[in-house]
C-alpha atoms as a PDB file:
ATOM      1  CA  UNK A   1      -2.524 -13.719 -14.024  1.00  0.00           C
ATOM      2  CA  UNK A   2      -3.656 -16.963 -15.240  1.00  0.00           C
ATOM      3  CA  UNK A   3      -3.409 -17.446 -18.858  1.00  0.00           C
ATOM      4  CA  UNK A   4      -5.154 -20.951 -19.452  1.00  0.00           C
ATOM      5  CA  UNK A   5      -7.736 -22.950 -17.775  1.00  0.00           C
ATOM      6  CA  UNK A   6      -5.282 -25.586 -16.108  1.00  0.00           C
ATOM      7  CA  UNK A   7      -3.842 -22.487 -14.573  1.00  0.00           C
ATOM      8  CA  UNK A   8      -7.044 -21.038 -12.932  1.00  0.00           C
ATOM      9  CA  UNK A   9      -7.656 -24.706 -11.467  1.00  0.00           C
ATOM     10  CA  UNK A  10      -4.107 -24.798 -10.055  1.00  0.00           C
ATOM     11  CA  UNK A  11      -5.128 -21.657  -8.554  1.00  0.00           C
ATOM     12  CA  UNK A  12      -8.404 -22.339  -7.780  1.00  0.00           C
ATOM     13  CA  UNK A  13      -7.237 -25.887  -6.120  1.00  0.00           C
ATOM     14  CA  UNK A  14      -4.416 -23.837  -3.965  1.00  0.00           C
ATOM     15  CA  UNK A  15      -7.183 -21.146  -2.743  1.00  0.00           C
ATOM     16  CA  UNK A  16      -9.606 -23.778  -1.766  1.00  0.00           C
ATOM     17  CA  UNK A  17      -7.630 -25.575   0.535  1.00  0.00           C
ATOM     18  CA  UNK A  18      -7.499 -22.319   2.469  1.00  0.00           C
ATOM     19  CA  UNK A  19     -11.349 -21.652   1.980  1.00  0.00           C
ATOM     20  CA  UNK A  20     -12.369 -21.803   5.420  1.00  0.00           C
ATOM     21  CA  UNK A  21     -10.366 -18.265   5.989  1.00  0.00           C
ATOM     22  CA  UNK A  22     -11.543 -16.609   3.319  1.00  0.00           C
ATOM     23  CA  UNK A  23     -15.081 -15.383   3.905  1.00  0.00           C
ATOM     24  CA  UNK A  24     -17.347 -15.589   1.187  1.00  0.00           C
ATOM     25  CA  UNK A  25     -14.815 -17.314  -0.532  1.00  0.00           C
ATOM     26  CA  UNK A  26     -17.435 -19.168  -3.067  1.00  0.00           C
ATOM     27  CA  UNK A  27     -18.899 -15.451  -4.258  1.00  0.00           C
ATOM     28  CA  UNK A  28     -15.135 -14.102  -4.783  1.00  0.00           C
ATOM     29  CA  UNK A  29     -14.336 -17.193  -7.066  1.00  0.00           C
ATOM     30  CA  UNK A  30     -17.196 -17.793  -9.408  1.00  0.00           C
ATOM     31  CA  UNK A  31     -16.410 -15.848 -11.820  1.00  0.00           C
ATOM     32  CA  UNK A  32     -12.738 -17.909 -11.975  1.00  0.00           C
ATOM     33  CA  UNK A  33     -15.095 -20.950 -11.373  1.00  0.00           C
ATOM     34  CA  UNK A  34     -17.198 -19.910 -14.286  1.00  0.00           C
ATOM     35  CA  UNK A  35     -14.049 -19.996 -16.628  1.00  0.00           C
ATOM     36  CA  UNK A  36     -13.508 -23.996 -16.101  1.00  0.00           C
ATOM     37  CA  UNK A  37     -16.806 -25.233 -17.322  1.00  0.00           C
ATOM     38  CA  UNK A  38     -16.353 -27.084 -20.800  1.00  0.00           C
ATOM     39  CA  UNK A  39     -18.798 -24.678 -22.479  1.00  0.00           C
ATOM     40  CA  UNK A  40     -17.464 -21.630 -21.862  1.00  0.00           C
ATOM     41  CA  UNK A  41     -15.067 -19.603 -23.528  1.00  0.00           C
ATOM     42  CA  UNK A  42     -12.117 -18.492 -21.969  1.00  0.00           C
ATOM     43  CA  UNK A  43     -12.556 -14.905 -21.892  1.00  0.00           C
ATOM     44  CA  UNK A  44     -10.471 -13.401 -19.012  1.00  0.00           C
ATOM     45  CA  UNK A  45     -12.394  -9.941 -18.065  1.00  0.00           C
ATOM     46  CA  UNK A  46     -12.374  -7.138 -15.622  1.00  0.00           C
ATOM     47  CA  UNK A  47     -14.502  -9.248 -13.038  1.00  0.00           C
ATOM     48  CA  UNK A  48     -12.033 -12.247 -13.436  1.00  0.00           C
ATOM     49  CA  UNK A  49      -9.411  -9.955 -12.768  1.00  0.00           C
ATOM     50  CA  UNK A  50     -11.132  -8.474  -9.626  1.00  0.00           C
ATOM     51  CA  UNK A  51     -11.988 -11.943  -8.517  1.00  0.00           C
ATOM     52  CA  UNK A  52      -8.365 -13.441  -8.899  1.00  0.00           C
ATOM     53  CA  UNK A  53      -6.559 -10.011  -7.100  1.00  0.00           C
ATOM     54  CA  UNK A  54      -9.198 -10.475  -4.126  1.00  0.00           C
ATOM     55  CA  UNK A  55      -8.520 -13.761  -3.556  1.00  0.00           C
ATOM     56  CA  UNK A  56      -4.793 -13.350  -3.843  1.00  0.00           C
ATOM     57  CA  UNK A  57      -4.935 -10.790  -1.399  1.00  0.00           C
ATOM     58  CA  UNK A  58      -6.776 -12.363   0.913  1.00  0.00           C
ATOM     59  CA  UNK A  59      -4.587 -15.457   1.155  1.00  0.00           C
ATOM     60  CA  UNK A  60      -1.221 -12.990   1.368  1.00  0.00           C
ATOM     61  CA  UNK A  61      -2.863 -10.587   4.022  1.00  0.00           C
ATOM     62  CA  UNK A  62      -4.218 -12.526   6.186  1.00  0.00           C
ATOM     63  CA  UNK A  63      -2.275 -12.993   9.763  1.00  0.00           C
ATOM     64  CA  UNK A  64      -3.104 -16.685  10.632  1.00  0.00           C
ATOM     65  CA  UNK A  65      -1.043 -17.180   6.983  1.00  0.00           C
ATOM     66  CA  UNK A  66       2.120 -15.838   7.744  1.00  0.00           C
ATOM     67  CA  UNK A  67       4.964 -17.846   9.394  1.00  0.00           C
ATOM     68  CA  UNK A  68       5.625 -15.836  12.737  1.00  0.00           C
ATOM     69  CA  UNK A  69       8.605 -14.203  13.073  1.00  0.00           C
ATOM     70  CA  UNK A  70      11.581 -16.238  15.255  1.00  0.00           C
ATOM     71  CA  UNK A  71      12.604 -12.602  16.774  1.00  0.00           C
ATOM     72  CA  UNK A  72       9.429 -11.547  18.375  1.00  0.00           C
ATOM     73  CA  UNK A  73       7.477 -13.679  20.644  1.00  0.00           C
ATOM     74  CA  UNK A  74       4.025 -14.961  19.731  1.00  0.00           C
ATOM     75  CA  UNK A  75       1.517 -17.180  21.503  1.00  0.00           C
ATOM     76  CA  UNK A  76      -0.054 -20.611  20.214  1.00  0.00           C
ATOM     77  CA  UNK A  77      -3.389 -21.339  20.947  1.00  0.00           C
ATOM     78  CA  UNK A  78      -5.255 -24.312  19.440  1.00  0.00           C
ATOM     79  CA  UNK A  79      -8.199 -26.745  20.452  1.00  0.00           C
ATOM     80  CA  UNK A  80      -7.195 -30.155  21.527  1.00  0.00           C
ATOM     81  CA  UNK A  81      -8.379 -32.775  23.869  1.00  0.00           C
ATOM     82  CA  UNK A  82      -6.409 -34.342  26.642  1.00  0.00           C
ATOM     83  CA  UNK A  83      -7.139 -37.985  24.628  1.00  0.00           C
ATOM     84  CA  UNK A  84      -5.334 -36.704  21.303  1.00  0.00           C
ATOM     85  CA  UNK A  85      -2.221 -35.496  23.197  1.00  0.00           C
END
């Protein structure tokens, strides 16, 4: 759990680099967002808490994060043009 507000940017900053995986991803970190602002207080509550556990999740459970595993074979697929090869 974050315990100052240069932590929840840290966090914040980490999360939104993966933001584009996360659905909804804006709604699930306002209430984090919400605790950076200059005039607020920080006041860490139950929907911060809910906010930073979902998002957590969400980058730990989700299969396109996880480094495959060398033992088991796994197919590669990805968009490219014949130009950028």
């Amino acid at each position: 759990m974050p315990e100052s507000v240069s932590e929840i940017r840290i966090f914040l900053g980490l999360a939104g680099y993966y933001r584009r995986f996360i659905e909804g991803f804006s709604k699930l970190a306002l209430p984090l967002t919400q605790l950076t602002r200059k005039d607020q207080a920080f006041v860490w509550n139950g929907n911060c808490e809910k906010s930073f556990q979902e998002l957590k999740g969400r980058l730990t459970t989700t299969p396109m994060l996880i480094l495959p595993d060398a033992k088991e074979s796994f197919v590669v697929y990805c968009d490219a043009s014949k130009m950028g090869l």
